[in-house]
N, C-alpha and C. Protein backbone atom coordinates (compact mmCIF):
# COMPACT_ATOMS: atom_id res chain seq x y z
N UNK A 1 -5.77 -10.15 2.39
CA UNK A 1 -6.42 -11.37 2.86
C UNK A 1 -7.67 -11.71 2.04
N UNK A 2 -8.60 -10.56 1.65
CA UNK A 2 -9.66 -10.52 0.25
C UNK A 2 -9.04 -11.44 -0.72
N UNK A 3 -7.90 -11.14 -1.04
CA UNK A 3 -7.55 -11.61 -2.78
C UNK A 3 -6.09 -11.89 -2.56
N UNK A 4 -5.13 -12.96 -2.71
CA UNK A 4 -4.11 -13.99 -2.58
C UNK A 4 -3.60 -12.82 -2.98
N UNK A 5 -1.76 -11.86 -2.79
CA UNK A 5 -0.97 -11.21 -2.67
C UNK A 5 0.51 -12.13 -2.90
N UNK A 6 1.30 -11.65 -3.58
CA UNK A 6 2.53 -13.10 -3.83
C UNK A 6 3.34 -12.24 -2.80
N UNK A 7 4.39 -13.26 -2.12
CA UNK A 7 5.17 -13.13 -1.10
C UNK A 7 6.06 -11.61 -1.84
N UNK A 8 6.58 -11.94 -2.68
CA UNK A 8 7.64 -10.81 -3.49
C UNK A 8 6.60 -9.21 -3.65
N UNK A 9 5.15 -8.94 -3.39
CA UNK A 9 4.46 -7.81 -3.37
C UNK A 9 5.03 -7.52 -2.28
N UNK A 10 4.29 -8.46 -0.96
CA UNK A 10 4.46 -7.97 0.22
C UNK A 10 5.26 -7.52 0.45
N UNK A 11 6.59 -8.39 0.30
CA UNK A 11 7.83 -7.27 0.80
C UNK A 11 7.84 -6.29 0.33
N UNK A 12 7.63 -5.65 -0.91
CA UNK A 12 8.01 -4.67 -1.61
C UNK A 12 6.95 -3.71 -0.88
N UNK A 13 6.06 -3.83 -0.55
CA UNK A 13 5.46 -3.25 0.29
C UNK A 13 6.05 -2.66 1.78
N UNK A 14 6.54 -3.83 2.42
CA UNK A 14 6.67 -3.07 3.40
C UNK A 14 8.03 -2.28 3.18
N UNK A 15 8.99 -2.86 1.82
CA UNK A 15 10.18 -1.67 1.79
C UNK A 15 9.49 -0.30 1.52
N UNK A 16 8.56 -0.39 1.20
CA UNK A 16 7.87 1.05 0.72
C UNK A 16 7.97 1.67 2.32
N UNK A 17 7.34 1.21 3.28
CA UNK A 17 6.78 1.23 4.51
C UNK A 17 7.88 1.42 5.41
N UNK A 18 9.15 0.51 4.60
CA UNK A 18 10.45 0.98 5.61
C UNK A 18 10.88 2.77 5.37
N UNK A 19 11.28 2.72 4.31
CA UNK A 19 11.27 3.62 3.83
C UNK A 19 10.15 5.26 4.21
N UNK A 20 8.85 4.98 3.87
CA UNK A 20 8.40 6.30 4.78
C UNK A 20 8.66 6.19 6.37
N UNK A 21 9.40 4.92 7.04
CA UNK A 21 9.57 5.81 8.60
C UNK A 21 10.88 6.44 8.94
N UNK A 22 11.48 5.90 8.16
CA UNK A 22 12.99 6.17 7.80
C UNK A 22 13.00 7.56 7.37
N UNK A 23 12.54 8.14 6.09
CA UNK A 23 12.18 9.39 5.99
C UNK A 23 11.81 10.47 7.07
N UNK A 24 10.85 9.71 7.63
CA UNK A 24 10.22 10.47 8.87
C UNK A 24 11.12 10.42 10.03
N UNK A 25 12.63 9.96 9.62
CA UNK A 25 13.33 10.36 10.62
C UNK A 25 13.60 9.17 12.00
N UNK A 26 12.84 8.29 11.79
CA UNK A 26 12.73 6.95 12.34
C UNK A 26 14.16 5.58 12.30
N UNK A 27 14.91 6.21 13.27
CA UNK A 27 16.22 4.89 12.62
C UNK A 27 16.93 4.53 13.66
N UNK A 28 17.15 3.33 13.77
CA UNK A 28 18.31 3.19 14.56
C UNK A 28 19.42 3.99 14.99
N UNK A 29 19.90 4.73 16.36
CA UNK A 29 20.91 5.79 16.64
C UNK A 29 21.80 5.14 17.46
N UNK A 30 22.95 3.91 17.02
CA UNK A 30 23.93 3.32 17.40
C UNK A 30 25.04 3.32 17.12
N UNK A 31 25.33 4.13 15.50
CA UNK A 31 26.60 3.76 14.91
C UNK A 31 27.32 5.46 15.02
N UNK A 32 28.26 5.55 14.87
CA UNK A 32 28.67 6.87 14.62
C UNK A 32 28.08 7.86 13.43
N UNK A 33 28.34 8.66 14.03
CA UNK A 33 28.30 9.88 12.70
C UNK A 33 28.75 10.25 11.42
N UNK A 34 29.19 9.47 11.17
CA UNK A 34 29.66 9.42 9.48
C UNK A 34 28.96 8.39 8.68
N UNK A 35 29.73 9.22 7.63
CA UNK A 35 28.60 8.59 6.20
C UNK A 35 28.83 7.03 6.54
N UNK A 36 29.38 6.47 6.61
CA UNK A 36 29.06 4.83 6.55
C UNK A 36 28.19 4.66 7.92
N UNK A 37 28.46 5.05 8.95
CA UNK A 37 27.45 4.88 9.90
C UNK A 37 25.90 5.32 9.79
N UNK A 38 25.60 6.78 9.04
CA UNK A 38 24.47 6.81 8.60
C UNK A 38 23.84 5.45 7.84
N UNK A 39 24.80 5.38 6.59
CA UNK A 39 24.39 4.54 5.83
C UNK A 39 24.04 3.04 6.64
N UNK A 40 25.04 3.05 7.34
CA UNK A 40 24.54 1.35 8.04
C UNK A 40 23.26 1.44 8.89
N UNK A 41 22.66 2.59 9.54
CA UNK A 41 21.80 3.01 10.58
C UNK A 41 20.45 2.63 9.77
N UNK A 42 20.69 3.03 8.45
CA UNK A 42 19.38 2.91 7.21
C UNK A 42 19.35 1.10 7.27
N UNK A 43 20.32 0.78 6.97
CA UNK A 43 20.17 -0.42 6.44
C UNK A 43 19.92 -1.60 7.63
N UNK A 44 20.56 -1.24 8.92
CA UNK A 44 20.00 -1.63 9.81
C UNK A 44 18.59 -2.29 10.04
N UNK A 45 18.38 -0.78 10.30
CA UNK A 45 16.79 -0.21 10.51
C UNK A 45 15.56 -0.83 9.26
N UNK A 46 16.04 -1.23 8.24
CA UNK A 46 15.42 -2.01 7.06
C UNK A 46 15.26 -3.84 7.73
N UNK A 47 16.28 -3.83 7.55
CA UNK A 47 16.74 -5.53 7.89
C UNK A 47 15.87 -5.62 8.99
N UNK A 48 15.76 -4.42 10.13
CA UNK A 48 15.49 -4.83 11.66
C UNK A 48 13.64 -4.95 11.68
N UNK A 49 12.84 -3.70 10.74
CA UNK A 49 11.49 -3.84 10.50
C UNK A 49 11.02 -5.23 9.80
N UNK A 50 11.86 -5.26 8.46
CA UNK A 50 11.19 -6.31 7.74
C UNK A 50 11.57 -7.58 8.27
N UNK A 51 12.85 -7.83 9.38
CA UNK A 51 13.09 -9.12 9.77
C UNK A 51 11.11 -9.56 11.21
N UNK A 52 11.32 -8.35 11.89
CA UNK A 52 10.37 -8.55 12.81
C UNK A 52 8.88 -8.71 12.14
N UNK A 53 8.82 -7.75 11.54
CA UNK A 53 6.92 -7.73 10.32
C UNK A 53 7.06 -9.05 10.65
N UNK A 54 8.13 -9.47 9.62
CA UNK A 54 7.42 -11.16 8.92
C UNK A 54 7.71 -12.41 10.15
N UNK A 55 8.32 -12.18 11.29
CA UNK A 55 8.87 -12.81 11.80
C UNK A 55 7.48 -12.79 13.10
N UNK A 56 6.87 -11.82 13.45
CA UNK A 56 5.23 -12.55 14.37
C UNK A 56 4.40 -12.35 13.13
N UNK A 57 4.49 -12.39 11.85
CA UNK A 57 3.34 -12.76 10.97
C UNK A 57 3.68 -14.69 10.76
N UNK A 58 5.11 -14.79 11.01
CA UNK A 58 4.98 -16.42 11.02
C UNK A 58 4.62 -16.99 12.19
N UNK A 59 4.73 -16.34 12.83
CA UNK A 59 4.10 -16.98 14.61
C UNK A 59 2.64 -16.96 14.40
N UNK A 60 2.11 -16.01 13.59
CA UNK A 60 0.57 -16.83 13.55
C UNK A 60 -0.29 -17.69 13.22
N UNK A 61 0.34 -18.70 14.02
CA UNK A 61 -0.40 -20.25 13.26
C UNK A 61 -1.23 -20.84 14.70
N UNK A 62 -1.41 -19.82 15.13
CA UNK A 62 -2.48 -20.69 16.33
C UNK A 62 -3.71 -19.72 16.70
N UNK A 63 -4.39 -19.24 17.57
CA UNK A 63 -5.45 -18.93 17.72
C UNK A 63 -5.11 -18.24 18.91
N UNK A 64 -4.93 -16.70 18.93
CA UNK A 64 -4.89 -15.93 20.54
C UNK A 64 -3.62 -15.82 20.32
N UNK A 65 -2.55 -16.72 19.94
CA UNK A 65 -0.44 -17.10 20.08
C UNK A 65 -0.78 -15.11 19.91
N UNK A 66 -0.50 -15.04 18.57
CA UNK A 66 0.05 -13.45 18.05
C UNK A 66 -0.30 -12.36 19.45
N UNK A 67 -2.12 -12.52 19.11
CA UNK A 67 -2.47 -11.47 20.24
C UNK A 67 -1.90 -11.62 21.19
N UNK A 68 -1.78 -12.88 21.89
CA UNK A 68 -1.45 -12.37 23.21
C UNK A 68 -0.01 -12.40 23.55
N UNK A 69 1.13 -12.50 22.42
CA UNK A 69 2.17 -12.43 22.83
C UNK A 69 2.62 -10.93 22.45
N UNK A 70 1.84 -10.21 21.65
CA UNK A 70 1.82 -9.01 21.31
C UNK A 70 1.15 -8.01 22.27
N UNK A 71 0.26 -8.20 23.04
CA UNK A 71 -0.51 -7.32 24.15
C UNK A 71 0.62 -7.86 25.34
N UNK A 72 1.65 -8.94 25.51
CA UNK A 72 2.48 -8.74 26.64
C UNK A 72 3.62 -8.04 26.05
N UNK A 73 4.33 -7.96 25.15
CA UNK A 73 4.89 -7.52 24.67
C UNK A 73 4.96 -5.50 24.75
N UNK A 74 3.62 -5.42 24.71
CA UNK A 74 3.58 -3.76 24.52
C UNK A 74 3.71 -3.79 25.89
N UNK A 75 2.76 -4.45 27.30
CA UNK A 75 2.92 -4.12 28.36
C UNK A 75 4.28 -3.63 28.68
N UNK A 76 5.63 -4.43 28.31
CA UNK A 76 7.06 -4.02 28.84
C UNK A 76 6.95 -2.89 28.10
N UNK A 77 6.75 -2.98 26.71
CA UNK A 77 6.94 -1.46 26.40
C UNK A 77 6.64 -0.31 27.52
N UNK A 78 5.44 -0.60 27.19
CA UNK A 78 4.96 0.44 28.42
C UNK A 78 5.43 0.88 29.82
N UNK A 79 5.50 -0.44 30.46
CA UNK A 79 6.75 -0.04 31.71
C UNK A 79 8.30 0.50 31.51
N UNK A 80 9.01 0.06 30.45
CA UNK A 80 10.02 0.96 29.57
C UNK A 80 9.62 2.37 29.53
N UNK A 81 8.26 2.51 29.06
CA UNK A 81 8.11 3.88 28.39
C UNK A 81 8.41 5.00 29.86
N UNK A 82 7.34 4.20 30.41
CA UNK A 82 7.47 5.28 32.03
C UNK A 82 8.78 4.90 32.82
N UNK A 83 9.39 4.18 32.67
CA UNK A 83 10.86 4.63 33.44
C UNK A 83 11.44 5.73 32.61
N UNK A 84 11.41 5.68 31.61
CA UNK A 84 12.36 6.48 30.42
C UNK A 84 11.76 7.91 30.26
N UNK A 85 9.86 7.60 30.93
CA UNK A 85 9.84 9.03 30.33
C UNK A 85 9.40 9.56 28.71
N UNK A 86 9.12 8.50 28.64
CA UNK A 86 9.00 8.63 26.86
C UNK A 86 7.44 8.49 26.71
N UNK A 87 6.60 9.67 26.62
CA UNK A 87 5.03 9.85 26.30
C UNK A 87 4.59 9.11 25.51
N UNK A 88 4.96 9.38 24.47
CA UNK A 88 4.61 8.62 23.16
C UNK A 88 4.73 7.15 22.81
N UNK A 89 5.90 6.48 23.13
CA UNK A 89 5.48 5.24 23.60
C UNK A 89 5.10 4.94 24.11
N UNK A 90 4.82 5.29 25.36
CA UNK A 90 3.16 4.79 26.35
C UNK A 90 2.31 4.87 25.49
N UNK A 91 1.91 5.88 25.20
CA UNK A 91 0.50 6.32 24.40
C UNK A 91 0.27 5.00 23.14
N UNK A 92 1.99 4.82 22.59
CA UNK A 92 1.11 3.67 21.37
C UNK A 92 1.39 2.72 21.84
N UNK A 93 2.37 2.02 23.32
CA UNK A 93 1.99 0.96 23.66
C UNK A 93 0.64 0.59 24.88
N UNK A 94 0.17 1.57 25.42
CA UNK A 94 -1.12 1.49 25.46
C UNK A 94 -2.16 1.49 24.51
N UNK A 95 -1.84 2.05 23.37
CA UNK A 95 -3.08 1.80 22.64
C UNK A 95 -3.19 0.34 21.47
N UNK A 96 -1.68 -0.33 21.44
CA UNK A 96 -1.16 -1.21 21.07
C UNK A 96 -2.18 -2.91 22.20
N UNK A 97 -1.88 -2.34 23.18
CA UNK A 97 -2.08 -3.66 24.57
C UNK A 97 -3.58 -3.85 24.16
N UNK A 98 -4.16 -2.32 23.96
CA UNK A 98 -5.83 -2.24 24.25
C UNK A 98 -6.66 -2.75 22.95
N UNK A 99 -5.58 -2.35 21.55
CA UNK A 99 -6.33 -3.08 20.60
C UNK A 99 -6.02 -4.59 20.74
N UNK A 100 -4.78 -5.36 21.10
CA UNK A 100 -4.12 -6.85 21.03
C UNK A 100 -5.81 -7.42 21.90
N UNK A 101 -5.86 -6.81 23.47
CA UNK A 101 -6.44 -7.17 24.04
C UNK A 101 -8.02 -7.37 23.98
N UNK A 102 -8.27 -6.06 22.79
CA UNK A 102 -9.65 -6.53 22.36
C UNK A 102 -10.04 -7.78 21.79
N UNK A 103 -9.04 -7.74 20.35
CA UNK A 103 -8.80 -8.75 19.50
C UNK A 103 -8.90 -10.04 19.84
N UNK A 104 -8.18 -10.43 20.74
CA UNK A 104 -8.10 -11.49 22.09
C UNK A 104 -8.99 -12.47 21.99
N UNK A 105 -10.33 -11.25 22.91
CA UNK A 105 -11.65 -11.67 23.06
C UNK A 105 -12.23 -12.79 21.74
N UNK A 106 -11.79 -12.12 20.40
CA UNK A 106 -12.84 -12.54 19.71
C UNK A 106 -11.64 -13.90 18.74
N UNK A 107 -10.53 -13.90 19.13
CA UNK A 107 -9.42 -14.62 18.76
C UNK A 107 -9.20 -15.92 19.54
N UNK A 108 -9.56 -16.17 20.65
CA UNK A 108 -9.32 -17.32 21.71
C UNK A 108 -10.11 -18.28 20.95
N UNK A 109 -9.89 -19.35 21.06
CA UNK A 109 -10.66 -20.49 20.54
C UNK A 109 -12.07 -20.68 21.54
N UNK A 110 -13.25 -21.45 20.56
CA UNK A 110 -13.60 -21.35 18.91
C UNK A 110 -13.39 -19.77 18.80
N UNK A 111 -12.31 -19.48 17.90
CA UNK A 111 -11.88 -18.22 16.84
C UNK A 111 -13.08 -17.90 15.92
N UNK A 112 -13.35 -16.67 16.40
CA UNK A 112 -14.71 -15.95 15.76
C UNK A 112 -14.14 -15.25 14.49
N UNK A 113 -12.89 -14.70 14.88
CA UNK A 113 -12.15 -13.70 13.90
C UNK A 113 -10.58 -13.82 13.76
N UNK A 114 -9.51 -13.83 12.84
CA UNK A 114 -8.55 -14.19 12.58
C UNK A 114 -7.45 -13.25 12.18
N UNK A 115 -6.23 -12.76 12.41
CA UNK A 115 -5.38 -12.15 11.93
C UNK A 115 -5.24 -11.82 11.03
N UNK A 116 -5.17 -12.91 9.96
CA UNK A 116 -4.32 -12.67 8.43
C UNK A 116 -3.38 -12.33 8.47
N UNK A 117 -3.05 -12.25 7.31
CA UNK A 117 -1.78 -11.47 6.97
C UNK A 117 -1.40 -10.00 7.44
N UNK A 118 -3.03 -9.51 7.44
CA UNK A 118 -2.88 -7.89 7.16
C UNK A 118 -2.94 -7.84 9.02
N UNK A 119 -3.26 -8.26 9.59
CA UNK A 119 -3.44 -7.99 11.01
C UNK A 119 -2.19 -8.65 11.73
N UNK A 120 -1.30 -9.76 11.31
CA UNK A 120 -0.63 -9.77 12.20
C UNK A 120 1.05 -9.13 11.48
N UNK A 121 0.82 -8.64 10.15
CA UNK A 121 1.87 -8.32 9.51
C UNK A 121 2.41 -6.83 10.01
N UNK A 122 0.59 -5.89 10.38
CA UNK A 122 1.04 -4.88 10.71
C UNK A 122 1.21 -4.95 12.55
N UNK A 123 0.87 -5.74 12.97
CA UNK A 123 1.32 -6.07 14.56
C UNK A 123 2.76 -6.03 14.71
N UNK A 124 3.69 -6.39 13.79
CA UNK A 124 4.67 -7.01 13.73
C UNK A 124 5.51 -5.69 12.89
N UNK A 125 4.80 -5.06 12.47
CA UNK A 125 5.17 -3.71 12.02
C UNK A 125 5.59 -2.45 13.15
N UNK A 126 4.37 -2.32 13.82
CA UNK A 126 4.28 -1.54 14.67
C UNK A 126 5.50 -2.12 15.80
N UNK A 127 5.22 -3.20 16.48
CA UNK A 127 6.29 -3.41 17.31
C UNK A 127 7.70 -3.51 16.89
N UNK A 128 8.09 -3.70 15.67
CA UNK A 128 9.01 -3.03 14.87
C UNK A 128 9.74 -1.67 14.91
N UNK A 129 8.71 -0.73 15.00
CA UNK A 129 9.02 0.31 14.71
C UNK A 129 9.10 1.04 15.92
N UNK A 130 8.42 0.43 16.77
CA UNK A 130 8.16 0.88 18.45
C UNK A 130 10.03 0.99 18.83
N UNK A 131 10.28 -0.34 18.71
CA UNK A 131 11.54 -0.56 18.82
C UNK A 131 12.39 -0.02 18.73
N UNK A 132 12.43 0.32 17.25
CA UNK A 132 13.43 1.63 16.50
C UNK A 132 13.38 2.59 17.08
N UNK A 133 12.51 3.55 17.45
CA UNK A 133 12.05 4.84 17.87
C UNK A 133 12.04 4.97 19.55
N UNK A 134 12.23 3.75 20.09
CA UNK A 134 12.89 4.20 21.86
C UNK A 134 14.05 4.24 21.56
N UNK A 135 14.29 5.18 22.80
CA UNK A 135 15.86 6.25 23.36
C UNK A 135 16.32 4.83 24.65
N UNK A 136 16.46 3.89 24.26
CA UNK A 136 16.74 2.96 25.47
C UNK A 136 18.06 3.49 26.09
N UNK A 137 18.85 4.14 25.58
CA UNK A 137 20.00 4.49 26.43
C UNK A 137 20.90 5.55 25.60
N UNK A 138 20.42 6.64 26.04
CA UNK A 138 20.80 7.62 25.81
C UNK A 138 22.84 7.71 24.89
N UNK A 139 23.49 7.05 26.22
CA UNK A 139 24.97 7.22 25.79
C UNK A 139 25.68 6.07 25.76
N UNK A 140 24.68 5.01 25.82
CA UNK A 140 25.38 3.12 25.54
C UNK A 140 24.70 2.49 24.25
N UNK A 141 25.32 2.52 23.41
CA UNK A 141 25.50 2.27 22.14
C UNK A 141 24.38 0.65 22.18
N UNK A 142 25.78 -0.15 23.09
CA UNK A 142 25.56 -1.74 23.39
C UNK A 142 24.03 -1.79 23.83
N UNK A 143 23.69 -0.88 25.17
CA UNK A 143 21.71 -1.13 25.35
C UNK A 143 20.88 -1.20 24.10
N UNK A 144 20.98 0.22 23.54
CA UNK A 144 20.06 0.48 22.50
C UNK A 144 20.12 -0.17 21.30
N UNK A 145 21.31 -1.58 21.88
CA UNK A 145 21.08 -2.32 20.38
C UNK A 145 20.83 -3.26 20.76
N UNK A 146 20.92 -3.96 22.82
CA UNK A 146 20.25 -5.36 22.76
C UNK A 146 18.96 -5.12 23.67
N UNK A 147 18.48 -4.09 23.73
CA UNK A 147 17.46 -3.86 24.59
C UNK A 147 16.25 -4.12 23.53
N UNK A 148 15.87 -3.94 22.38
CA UNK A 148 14.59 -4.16 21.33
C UNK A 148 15.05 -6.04 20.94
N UNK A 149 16.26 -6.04 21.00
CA UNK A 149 16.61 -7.75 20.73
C UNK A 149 16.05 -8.88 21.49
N UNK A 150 16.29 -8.31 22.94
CA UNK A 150 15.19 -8.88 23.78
C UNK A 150 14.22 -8.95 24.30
N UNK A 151 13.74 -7.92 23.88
CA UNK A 151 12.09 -7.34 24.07
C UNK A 151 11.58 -8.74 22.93
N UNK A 152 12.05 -8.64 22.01
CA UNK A 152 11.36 -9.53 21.00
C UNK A 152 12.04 -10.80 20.51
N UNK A 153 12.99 -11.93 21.91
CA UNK A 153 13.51 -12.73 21.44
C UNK A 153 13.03 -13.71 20.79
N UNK A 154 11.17 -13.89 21.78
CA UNK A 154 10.71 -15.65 21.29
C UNK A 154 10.58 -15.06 19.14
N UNK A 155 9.75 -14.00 18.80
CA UNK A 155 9.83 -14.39 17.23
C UNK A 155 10.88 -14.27 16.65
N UNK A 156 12.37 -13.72 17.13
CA UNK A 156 13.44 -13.95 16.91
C UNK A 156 14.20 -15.14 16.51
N UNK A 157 13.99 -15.18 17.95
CA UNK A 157 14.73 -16.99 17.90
C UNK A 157 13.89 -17.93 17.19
N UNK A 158 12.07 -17.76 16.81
CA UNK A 158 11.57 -18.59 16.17
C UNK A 158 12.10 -18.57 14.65
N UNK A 159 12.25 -17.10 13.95
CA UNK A 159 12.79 -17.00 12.62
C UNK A 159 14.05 -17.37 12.39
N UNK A 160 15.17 -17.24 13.22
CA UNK A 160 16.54 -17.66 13.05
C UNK A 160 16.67 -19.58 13.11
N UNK A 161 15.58 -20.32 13.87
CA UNK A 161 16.05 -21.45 14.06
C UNK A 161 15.07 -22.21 12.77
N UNK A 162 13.80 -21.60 12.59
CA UNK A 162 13.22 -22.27 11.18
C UNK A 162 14.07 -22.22 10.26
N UNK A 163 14.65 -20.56 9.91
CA UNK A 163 15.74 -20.66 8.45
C UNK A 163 16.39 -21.35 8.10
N UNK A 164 17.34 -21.66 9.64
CA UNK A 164 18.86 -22.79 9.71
C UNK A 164 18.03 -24.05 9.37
N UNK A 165 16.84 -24.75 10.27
CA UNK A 165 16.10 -25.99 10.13
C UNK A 165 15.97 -26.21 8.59
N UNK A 166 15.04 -25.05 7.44
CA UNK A 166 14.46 -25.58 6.95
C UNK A 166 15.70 -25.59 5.57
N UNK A 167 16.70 -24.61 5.46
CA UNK A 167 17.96 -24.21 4.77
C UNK A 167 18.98 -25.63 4.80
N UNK A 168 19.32 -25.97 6.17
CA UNK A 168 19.82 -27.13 6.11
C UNK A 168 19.29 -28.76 5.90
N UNK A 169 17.87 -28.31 5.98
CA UNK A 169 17.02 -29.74 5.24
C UNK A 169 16.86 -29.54 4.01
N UNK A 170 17.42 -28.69 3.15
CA UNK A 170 17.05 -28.64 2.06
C UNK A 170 15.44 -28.14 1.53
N UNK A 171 14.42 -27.70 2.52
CA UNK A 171 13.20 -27.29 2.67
C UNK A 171 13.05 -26.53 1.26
N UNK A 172 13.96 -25.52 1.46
CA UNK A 172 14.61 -23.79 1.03
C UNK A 172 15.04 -23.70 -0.29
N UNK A 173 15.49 -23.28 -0.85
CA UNK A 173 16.74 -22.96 -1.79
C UNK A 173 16.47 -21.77 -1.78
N UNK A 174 15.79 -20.89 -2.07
CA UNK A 174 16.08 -19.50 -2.26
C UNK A 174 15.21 -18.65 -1.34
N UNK A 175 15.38 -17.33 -1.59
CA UNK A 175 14.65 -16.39 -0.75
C UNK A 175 13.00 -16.26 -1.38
N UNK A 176 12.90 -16.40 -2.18
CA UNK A 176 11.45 -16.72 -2.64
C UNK A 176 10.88 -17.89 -2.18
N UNK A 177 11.52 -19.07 -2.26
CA UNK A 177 10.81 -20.07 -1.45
C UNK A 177 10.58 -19.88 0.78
N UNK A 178 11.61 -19.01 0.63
CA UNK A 178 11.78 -18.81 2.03
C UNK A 178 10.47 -18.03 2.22
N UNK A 179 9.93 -17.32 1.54
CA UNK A 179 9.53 -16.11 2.04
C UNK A 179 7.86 -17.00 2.17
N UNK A 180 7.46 -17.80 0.99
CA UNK A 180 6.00 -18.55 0.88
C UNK A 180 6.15 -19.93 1.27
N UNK A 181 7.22 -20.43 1.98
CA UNK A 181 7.27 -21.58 2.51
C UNK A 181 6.61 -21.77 3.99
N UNK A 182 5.18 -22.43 4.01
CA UNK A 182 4.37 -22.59 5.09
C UNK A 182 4.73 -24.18 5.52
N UNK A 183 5.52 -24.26 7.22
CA UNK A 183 5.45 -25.63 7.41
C UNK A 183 4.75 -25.50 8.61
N UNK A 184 5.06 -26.64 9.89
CA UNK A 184 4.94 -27.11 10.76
C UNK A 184 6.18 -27.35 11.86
N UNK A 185 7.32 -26.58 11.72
CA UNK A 185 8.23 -26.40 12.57
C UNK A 185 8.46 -24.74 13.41
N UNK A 186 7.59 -24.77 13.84
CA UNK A 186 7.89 -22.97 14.53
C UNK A 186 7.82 -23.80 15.93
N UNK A 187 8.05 -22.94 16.92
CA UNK A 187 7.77 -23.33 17.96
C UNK A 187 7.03 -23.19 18.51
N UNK A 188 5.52 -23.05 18.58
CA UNK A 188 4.46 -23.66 19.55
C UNK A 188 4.36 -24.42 18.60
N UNK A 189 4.49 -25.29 17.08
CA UNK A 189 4.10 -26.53 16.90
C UNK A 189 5.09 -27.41 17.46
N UNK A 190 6.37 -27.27 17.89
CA UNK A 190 7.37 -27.82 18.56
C UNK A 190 6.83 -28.10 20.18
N UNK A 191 6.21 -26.91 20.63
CA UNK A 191 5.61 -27.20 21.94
C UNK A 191 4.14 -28.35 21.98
N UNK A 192 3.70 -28.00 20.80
CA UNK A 192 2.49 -28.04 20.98
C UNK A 192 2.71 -30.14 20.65
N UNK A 193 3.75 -30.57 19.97
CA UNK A 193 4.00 -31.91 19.90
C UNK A 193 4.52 -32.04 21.23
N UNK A 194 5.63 -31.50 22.04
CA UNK A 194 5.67 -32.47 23.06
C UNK A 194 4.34 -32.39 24.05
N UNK A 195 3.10 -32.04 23.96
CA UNK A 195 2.70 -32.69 24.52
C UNK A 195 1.39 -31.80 25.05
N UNK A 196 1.74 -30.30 24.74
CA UNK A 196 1.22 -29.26 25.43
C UNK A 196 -0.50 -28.85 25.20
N UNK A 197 -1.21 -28.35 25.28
CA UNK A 197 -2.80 -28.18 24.86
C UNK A 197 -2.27 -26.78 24.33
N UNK A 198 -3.35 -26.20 22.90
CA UNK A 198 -2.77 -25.16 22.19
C UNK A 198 -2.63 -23.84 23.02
N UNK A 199 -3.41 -24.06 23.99
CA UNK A 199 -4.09 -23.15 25.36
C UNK A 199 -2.83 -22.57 26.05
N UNK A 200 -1.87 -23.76 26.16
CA UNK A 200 -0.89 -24.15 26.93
C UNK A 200 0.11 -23.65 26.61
N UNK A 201 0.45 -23.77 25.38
CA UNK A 201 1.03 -23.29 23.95
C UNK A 201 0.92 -21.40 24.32
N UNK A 202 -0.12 -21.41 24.02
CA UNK A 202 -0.63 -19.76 24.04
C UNK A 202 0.33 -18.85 25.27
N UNK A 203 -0.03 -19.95 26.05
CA UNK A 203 0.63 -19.29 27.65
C UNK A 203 1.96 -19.40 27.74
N UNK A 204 2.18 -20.31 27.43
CA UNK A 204 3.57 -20.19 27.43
C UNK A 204 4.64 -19.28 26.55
């Protein structure tokens, strides 16, 4: 955020980043046990970090949006974590809620202090990886692959419907333009035209 970074670093960055959690043993556990299922579990688990990173680093175009859809966001974690039993996701989605929620404070409009890149890229990291690393269902394949899908539909559905929007307007042509193409079609600017206050926006 110091000094302009080209879209084609970043990624390569966070493949770096996919890559050490992956190492560390960090992956999607849905497909069978053989070599093509390993192999797809990797590649998964790539597609699934770097789609989410960049996908609430584009949701940050408003003031408080990221934080506070990211501090509700860990909350389910957290209630997940304690049905399941799982320590450690409590622990980083509590400590996830408590930093979003600090941030908040000084993020609500007039905005004292701002995300960037580097703050909402690794927001979008972490809940990424949170994802990967719950046991949502032990012996159902189908949970543990739509249970993180819907934990995180709104930046989901925001990245899947800009691509198609801006791909079929001709916005686009390639994945380099995709990746540094800044518009005005996400959805709280969609909300925020019919009619809504950015406040409103936020909450919703």
């Amino acid at each position: 955020d110091i000094r302009e970074v080209s879209a084609p670093v970043k990624l390569l960055a966070q493949l770096v980043a996919c890559v050490v959690v992956i190492a560390d043993g960090i992956h999607v556990t849905f497909l069978p046990p053989v070599w093509w299922g390993v192999a797809g579990e990797r590649i998964i688990t790539v597609v699934w970090i770097l789609g989410i990173t960049n996908a609430i680093n584009f949701l940050d175009g408003m003031d408080g949006l990221v934080s506070t859809l990211v501090a509700g966001t860990s909350c389910i974690y957290l209630a997940l974590a304690l049905l399941l039993h799982s320590e450690m996701m409590a622990y980083c989605a509590v400590a996830l809620f408590g930093a979003s929620m600090a941030f908040l404070s000084f993020n609500i409009r007039p905005a004292r202090m701002f995300l960037g890149d580097s703050g909402s890229t690794f927001l979008g990291f972490y809940l990424a990886v949170m994802s990967v690393q719950g046991e949502w269902a032990r012996h159902d394949p189908l949970v543990s692959f739509l249970v993180p899908i819907l934990l995180l539909s709104v930046p989901i559905y925001d990245m899947i419907f800009i691509t198609v929007n801006r791909v079929v307007s001709g916005k686009v042509r390639s994945f380099r333009e995709w990746l540094s193409y800044v518009g005005r079609d996400h959805l709280h600017h969609r909300l925020e035209a019919l009619g809504l206050s950015r406040g409103q926006v936020v909450a919703t």
